[in-house]
C-alpha atoms as a PDB file:
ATOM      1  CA  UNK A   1       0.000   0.000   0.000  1.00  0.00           C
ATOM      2  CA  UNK A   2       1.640   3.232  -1.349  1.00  0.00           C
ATOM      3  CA  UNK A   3       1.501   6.509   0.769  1.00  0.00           C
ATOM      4  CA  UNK A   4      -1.619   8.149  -0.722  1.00  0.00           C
ATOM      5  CA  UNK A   5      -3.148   5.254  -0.093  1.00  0.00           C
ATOM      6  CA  UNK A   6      -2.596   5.208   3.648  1.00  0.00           C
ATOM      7  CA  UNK A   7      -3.077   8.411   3.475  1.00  0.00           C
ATOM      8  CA  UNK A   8      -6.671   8.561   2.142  1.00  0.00           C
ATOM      9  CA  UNK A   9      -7.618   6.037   4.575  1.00  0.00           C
ATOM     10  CA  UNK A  10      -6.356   7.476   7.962  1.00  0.00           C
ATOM     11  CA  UNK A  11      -8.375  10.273   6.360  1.00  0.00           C
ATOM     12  CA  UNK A  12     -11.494   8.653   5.797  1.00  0.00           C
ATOM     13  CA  UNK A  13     -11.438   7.069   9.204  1.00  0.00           C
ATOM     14  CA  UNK A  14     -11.040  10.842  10.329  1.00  0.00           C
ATOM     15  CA  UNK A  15     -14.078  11.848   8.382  1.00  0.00           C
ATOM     16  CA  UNK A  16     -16.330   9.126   9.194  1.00  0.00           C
ATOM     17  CA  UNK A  17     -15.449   9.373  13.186  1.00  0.00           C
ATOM     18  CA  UNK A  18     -16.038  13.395  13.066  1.00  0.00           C
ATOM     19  CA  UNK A  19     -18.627  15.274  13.482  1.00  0.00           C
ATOM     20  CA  UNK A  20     -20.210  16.643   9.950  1.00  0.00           C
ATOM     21  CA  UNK A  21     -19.213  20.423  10.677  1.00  0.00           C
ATOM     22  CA  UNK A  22     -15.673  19.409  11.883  1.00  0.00           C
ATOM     23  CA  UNK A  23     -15.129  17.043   9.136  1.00  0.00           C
ATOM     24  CA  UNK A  24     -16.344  19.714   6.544  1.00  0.00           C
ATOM     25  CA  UNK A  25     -13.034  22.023   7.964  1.00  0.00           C
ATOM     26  CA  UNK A  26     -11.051  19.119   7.062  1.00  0.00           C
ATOM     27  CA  UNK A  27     -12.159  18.782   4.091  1.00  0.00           C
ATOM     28  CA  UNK A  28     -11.766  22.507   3.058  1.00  0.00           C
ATOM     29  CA  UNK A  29      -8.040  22.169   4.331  1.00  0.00           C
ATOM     30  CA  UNK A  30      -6.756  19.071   3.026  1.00  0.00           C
ATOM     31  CA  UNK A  31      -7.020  16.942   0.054  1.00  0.00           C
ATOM     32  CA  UNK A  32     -10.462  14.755   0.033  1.00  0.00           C
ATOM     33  CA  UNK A  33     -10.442  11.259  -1.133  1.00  0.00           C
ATOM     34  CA  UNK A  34     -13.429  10.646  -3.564  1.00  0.00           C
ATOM     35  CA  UNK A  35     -16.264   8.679  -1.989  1.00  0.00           C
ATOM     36  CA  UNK A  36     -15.788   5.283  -3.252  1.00  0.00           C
ATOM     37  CA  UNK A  37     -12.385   5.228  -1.848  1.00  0.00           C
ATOM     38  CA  UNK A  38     -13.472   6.551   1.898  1.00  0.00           C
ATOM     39  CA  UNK A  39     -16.075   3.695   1.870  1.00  0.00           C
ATOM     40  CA  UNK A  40     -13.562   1.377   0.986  1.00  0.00           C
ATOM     41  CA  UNK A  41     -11.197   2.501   3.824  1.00  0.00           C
ATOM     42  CA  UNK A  42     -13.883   1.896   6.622  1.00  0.00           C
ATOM     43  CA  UNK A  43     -14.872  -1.754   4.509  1.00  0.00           C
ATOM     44  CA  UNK A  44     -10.954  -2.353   5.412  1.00  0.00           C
ATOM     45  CA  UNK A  45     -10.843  -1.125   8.842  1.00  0.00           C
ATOM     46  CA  UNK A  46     -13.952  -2.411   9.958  1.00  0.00           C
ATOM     47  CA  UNK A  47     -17.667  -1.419   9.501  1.00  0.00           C
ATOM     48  CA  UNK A  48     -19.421  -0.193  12.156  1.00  0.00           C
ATOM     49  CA  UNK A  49     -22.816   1.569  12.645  1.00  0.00           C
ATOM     50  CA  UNK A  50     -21.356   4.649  14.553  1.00  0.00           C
ATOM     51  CA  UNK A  51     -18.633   4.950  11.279  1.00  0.00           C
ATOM     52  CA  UNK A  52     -21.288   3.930   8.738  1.00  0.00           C
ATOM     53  CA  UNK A  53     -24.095   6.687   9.881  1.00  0.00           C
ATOM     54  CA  UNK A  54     -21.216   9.316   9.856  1.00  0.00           C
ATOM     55  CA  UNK A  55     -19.791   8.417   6.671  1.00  0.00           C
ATOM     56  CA  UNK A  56     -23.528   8.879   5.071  1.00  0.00           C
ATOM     57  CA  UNK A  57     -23.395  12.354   6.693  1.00  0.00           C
ATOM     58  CA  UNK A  58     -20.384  13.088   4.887  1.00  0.00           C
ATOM     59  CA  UNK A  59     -21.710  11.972   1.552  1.00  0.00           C
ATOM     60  CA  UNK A  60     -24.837  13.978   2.400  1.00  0.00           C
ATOM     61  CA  UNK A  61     -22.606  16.905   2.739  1.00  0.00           C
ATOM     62  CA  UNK A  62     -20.546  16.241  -0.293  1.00  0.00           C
ATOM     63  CA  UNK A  63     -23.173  15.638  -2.739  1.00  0.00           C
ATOM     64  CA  UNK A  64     -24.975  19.112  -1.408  1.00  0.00           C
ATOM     65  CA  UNK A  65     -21.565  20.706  -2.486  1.00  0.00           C
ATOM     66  CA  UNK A  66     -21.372  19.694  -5.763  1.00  0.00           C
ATOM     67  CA  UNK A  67     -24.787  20.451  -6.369  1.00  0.00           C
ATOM     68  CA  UNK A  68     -23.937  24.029  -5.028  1.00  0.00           C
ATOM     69  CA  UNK A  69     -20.592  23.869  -7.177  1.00  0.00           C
ATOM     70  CA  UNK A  70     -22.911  22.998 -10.335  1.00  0.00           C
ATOM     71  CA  UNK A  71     -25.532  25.850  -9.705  1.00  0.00           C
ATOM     72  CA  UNK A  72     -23.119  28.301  -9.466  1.00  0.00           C
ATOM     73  CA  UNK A  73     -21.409  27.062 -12.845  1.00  0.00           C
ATOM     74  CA  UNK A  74     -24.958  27.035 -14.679  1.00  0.00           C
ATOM     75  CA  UNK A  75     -25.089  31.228 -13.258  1.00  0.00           C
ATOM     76  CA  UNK A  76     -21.634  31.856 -14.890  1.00  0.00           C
ATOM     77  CA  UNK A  77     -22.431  29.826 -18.122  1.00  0.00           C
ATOM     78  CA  UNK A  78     -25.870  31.217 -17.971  1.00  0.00           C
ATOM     79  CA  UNK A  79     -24.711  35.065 -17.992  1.00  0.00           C
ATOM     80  CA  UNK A  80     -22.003  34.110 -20.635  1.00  0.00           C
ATOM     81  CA  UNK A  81     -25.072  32.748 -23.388  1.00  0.00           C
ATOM     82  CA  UNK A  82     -27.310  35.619 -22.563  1.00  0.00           C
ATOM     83  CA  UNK A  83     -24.469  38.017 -23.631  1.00  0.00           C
ATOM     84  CA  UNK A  84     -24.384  36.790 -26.191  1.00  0.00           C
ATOM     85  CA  UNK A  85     -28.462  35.785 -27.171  1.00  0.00           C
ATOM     86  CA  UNK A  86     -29.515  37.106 -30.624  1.00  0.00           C
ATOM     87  CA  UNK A  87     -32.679  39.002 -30.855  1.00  0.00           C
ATOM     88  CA  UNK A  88     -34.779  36.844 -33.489  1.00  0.00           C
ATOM     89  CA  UNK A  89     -36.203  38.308 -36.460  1.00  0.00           C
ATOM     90  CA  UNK A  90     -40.309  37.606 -36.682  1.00  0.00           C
ATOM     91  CA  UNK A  91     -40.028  36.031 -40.377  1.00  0.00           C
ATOM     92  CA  UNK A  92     -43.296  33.224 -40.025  1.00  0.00           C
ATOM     93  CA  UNK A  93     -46.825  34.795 -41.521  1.00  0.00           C
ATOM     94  CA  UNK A  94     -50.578  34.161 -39.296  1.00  0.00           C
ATOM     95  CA  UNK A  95     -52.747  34.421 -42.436  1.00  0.00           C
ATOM     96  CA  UNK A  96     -56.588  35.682 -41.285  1.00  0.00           C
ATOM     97  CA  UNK A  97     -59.349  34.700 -42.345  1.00  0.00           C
ATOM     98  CA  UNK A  98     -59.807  37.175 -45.404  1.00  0.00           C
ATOM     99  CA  UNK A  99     -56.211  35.942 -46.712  1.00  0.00           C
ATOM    100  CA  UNK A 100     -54.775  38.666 -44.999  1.00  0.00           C
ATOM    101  CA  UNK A 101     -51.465  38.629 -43.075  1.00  0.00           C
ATOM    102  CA  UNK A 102     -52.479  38.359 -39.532  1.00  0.00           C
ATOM    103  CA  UNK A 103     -49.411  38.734 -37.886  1.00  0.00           C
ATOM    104  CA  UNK A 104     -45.619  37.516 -38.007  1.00  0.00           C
ATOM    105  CA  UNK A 105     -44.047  34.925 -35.190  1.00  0.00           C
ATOM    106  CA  UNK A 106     -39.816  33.656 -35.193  1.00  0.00           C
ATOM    107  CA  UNK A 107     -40.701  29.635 -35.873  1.00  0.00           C
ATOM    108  CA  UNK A 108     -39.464  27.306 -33.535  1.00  0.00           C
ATOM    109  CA  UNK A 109     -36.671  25.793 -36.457  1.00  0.00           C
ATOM    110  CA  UNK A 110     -35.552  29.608 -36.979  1.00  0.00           C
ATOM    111  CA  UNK A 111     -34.717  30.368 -33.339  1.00  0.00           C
ATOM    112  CA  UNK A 112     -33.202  26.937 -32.772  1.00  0.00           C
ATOM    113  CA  UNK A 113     -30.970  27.660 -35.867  1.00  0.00           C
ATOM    114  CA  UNK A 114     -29.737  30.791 -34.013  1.00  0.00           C
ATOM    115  CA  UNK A 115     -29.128  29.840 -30.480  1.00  0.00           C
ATOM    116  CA  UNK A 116     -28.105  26.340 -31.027  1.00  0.00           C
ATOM    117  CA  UNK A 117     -24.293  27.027 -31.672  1.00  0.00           C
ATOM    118  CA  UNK A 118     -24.827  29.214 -28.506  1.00  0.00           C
ATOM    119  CA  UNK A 119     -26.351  26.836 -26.389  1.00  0.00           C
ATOM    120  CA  UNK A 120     -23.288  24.076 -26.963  1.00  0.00           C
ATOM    121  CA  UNK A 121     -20.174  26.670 -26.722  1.00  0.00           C
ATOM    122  CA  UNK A 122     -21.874  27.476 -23.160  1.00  0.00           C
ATOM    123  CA  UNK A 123     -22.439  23.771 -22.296  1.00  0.00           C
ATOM    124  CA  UNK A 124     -25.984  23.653 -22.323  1.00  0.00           C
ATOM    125  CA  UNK A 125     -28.929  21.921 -23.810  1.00  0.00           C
ATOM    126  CA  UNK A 126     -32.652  21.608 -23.647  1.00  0.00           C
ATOM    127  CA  UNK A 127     -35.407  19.307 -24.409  1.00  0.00           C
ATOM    128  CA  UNK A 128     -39.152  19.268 -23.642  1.00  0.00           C
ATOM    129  CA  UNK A 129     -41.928  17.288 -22.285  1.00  0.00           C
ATOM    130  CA  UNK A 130     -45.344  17.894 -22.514  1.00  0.00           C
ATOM    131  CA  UNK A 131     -48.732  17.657 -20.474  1.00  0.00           C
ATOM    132  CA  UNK A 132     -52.392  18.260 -20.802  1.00  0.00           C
ATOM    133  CA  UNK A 133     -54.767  20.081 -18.091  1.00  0.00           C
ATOM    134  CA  UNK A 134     -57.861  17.896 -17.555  1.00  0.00           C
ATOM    135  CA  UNK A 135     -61.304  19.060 -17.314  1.00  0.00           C
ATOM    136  CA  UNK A 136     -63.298  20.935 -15.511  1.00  0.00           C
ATOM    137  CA  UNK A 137     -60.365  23.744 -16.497  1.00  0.00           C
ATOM    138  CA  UNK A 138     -59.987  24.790 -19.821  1.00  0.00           C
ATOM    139  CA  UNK A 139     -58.665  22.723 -22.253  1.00  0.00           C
ATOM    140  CA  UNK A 140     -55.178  23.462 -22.360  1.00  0.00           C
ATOM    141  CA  UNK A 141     -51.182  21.777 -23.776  1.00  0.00           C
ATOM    142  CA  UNK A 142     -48.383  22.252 -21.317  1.00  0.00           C
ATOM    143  CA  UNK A 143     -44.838  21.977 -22.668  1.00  0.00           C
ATOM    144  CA  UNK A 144     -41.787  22.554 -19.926  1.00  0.00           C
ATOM    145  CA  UNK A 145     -38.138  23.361 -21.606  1.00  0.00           C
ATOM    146  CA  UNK A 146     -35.964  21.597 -19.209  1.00  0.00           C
ATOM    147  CA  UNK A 147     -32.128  23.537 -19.730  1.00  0.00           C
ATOM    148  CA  UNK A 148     -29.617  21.588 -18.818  1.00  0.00           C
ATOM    149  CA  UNK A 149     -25.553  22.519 -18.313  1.00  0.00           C
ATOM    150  CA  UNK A 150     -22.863  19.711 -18.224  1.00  0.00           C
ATOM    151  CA  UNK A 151     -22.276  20.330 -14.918  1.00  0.00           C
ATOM    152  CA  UNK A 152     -25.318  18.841 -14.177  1.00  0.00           C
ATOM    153  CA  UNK A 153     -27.987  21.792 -12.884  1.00  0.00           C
ATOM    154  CA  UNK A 154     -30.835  22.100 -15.212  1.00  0.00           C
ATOM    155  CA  UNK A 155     -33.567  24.902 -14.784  1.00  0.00           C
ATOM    156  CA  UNK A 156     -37.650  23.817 -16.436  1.00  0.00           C
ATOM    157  CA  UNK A 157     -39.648  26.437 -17.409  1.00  0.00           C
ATOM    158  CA  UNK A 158     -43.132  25.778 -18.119  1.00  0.00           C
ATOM    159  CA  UNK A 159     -45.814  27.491 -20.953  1.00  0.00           C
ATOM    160  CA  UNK A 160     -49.520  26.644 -20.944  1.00  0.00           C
ATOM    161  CA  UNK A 161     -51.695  27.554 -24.397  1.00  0.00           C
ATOM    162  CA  UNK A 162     -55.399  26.925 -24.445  1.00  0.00           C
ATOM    163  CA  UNK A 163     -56.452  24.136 -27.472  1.00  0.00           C
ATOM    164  CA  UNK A 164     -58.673  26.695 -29.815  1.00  0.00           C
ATOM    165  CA  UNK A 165     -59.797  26.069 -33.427  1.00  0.00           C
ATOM    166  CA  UNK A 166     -56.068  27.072 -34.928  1.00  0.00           C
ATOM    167  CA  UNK A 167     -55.157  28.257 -38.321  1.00  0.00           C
ATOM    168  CA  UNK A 168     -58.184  28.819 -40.046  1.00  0.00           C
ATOM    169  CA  UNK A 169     -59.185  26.125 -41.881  1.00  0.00           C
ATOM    170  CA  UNK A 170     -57.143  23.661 -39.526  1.00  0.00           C
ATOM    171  CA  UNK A 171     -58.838  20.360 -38.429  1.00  0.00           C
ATOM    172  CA  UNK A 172     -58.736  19.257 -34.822  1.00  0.00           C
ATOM    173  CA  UNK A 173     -55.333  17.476 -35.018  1.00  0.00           C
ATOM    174  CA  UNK A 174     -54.034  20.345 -36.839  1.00  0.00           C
ATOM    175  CA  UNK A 175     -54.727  22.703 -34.103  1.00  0.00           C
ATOM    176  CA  UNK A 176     -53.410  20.530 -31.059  1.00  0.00           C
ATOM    177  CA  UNK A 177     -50.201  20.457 -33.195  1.00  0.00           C
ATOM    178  CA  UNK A 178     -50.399  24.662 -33.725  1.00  0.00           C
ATOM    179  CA  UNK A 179     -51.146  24.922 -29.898  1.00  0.00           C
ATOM    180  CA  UNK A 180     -48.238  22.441 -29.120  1.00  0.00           C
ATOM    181  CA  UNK A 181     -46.159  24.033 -31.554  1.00  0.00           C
ATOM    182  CA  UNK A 182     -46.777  27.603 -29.979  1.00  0.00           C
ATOM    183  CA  UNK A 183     -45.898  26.600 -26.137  1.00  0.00           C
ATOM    184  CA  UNK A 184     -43.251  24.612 -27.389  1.00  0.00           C
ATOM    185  CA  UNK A 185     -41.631  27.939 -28.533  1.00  0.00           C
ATOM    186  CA  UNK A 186     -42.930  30.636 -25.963  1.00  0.00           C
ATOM    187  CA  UNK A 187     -41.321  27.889 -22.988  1.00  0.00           C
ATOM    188  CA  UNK A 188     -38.077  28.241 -25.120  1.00  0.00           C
ATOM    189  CA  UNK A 189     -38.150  31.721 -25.355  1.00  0.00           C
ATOM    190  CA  UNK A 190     -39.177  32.267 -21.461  1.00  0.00           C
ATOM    191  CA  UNK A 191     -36.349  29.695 -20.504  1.00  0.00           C
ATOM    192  CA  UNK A 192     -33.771  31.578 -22.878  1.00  0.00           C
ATOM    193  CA  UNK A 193     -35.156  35.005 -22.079  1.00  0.00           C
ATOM    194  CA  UNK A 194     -35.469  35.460 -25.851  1.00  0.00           C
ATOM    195  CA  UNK A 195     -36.565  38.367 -27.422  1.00  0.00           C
ATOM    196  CA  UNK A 196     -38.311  38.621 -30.773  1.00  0.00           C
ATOM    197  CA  UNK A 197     -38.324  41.207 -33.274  1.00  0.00           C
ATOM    198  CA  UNK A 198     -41.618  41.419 -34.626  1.00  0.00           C
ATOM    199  CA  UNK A 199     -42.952  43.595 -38.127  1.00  0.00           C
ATOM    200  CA  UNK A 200     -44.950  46.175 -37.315  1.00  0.00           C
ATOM    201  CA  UNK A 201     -45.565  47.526 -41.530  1.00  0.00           C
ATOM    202  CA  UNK A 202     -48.748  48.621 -41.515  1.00  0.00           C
ATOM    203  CA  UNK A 203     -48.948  47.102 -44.875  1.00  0.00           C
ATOM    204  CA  UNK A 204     -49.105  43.593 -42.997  1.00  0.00           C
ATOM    205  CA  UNK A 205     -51.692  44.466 -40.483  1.00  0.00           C
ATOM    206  CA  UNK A 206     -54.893  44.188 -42.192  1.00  0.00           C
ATOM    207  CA  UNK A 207     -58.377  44.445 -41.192  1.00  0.00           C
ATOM    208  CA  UNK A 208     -59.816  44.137 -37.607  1.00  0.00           C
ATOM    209  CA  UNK A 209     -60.469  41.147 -35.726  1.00  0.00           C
ATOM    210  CA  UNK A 210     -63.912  39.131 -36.041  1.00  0.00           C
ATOM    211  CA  UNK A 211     -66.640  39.934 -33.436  1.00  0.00           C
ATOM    212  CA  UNK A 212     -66.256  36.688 -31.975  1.00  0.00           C
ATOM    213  CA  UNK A 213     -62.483  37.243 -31.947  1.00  0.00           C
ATOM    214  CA  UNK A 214     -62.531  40.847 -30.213  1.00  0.00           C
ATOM    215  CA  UNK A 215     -65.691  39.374 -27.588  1.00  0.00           C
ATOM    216  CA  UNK A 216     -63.173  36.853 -26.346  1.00  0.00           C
ATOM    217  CA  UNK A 217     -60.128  39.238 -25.580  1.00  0.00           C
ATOM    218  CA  UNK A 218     -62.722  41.842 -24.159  1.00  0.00           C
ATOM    219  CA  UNK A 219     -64.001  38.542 -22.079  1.00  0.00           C
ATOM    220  CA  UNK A 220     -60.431  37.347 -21.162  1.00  0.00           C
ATOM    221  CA  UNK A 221     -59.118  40.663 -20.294  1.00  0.00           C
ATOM    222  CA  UNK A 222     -62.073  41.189 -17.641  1.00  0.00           C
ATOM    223  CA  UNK A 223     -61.365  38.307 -16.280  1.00  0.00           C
ATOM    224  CA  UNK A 224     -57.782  39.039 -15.473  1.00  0.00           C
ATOM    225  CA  UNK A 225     -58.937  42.194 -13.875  1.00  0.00           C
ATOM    226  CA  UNK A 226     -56.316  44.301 -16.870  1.00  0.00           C
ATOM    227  CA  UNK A 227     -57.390  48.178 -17.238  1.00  0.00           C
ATOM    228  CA  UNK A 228     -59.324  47.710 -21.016  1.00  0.00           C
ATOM    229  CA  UNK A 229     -58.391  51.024 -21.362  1.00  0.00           C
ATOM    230  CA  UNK A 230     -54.449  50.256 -20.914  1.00  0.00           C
ATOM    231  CA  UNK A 231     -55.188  47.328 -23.040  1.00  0.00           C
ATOM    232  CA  UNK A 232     -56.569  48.929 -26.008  1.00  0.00           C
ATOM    233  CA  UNK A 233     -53.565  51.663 -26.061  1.00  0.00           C
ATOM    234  CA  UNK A 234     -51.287  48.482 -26.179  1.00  0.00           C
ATOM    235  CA  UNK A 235     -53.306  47.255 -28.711  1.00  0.00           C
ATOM    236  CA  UNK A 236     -53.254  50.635 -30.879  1.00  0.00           C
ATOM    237  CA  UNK A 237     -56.895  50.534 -30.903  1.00  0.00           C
ATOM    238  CA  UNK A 238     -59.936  53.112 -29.233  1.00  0.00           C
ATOM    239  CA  UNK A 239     -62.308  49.515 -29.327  1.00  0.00           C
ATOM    240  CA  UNK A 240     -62.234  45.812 -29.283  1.00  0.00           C
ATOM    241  CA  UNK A 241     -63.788  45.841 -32.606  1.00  0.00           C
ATOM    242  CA  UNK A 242     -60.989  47.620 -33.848  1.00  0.00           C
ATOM    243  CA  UNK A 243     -57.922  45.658 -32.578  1.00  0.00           C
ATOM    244  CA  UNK A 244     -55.985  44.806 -36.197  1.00  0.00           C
ATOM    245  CA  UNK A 245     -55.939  41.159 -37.226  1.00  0.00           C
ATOM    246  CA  UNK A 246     -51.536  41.565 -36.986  1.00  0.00           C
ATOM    247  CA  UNK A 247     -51.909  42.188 -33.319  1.00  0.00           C
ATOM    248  CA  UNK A 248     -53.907  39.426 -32.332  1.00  0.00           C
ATOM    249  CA  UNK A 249     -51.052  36.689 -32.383  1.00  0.00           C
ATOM    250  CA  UNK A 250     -48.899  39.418 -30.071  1.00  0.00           C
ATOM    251  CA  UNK A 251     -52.080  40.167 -27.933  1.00  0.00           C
ATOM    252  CA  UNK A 252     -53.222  36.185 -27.235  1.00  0.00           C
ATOM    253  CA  UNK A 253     -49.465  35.409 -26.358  1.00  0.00           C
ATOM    254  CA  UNK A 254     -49.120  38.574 -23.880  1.00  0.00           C
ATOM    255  CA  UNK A 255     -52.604  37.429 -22.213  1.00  0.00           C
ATOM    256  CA  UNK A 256     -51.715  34.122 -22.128  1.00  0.00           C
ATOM    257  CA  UNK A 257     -48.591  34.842 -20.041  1.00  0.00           C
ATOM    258  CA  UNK A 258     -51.210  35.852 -16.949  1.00  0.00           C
ATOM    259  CA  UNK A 259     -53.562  32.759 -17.603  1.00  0.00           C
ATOM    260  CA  UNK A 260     -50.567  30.162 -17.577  1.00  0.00           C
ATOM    261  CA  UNK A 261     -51.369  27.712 -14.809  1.00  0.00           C
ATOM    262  CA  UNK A 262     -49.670  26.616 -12.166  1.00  0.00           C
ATOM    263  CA  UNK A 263     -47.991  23.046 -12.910  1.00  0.00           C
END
């Protein structure tokens, strides 16, 4: 047995006899063996439930450290991408129902292209899961964006959308997949703190919204307790009735932010 060796285990005996506070001082001053090799050194000097329970404590301790270790090295990564973050251009078209353009949205492929090379030179990934409210509530998709850095802390954020009729024209699958599609990318964007350029040509905006349309914001905006008069100035309108077809995409998605449920 070589001197590390012996050295590690007259240390490991140390830790695992100590109390947890006193054997965290040791283990800021002098060099830690990993944890396989201080449970090995009490297998070899003999187990014992006094040793055993204060070994756990140690692991307990350790493990809570590198968790620590890999939040604060998601923070540093984490202020290094959003230096960094594009803002994303609006280039997807919301046709209405005239054949207008609606409004203008970044696609989910077009900010992925962007912030992909980002998200791998800062050690990070994401992926998503997704989950359905149940009734009595409002029909609704849930999708969570899980980031994840090597070091092993990972940060979900979550984005509720309500299943409506879609696109118009869309069938019933079609519009689960547009609702899916649509949380899939506003959970990216919250997680990412993304922000996205949109066109605001007047040329794009076309006519007002439907009745039904501009009943159901004035309905939804009640029941958030929002000023309607604060809402129609962000809305560039005097009425519901007149809110522009462009807006409505922008509108939805900023209401929808105060209806998201809690998962």
């Amino acid at each position: 047995m070589n001197q590390h060796t012996t050295q590690n285990d007259d240390l490991a005996l140390e830790l695992a006899a100590a109390k947890p506070e006193m054997a965290m001082a040791k283990v800021i001053a002098r060099q830690v063996p990993s944890v396989p090799e201080m449970l090995q050194a009490v297998i070899e000097r003999g187990v014992t439930g006094d040793n055993v329970a204060a070994l756990e404590k140690m692991v307990d301790l350790y493990e809570r450290m590198q968790a620590k270790e890999a939040e604060k090295a998601f923070a540093v990564a984490f202020v290094g991408l959003q230096a960094e973050m594009p803002r994303v251009k609006a280039t997807g078209i919301i046709p209405g129902n005239s054949g207008s353009v609606r409004s203008t949205f970044a696609p989910y492929e077009e900010i992925m292209k962007q912030v992909a090379p980002l998200l791998q030179k800062h050690g990070f990934t994401v992926d998503f899961s997704t989950d359905y409210s149940a009734p009595p509530e409002v029909a609704r998709i849930i999708k969570t964006c899980t980031l994840t850095h090597v070091g092993g802390h990972k940060k979900s954020n979550h984005f509720a959308v309500r299943i409506g009729a879609g696109p118009p024209k869309a069938s019933e699958a079609q519009s689960d997949g547009a609702a899916g599609t649509f949380a899939k990318r506003m959970a990216l964007c919250d997680a990412l703190n993304i922000v996205v350029e949109r066109d605001t040509d007047a040329r794009v905006e076309g006519g007002p919204v439907t009745a039904e349309v501009a009943f159901d914001l004035e309905r939804r905006v009640g029941e958030l307790n929002i000023n309607k008069a604060a809402f129609l100035k962000y809305a560039g309108a005097t009425t519901f009735a007149e809110i522009p077809e462009a807006k409505y995409a922008f509108l939805d998605e900023y209401l929808q932010r105060y209806e998201k449920p809690k998962v």
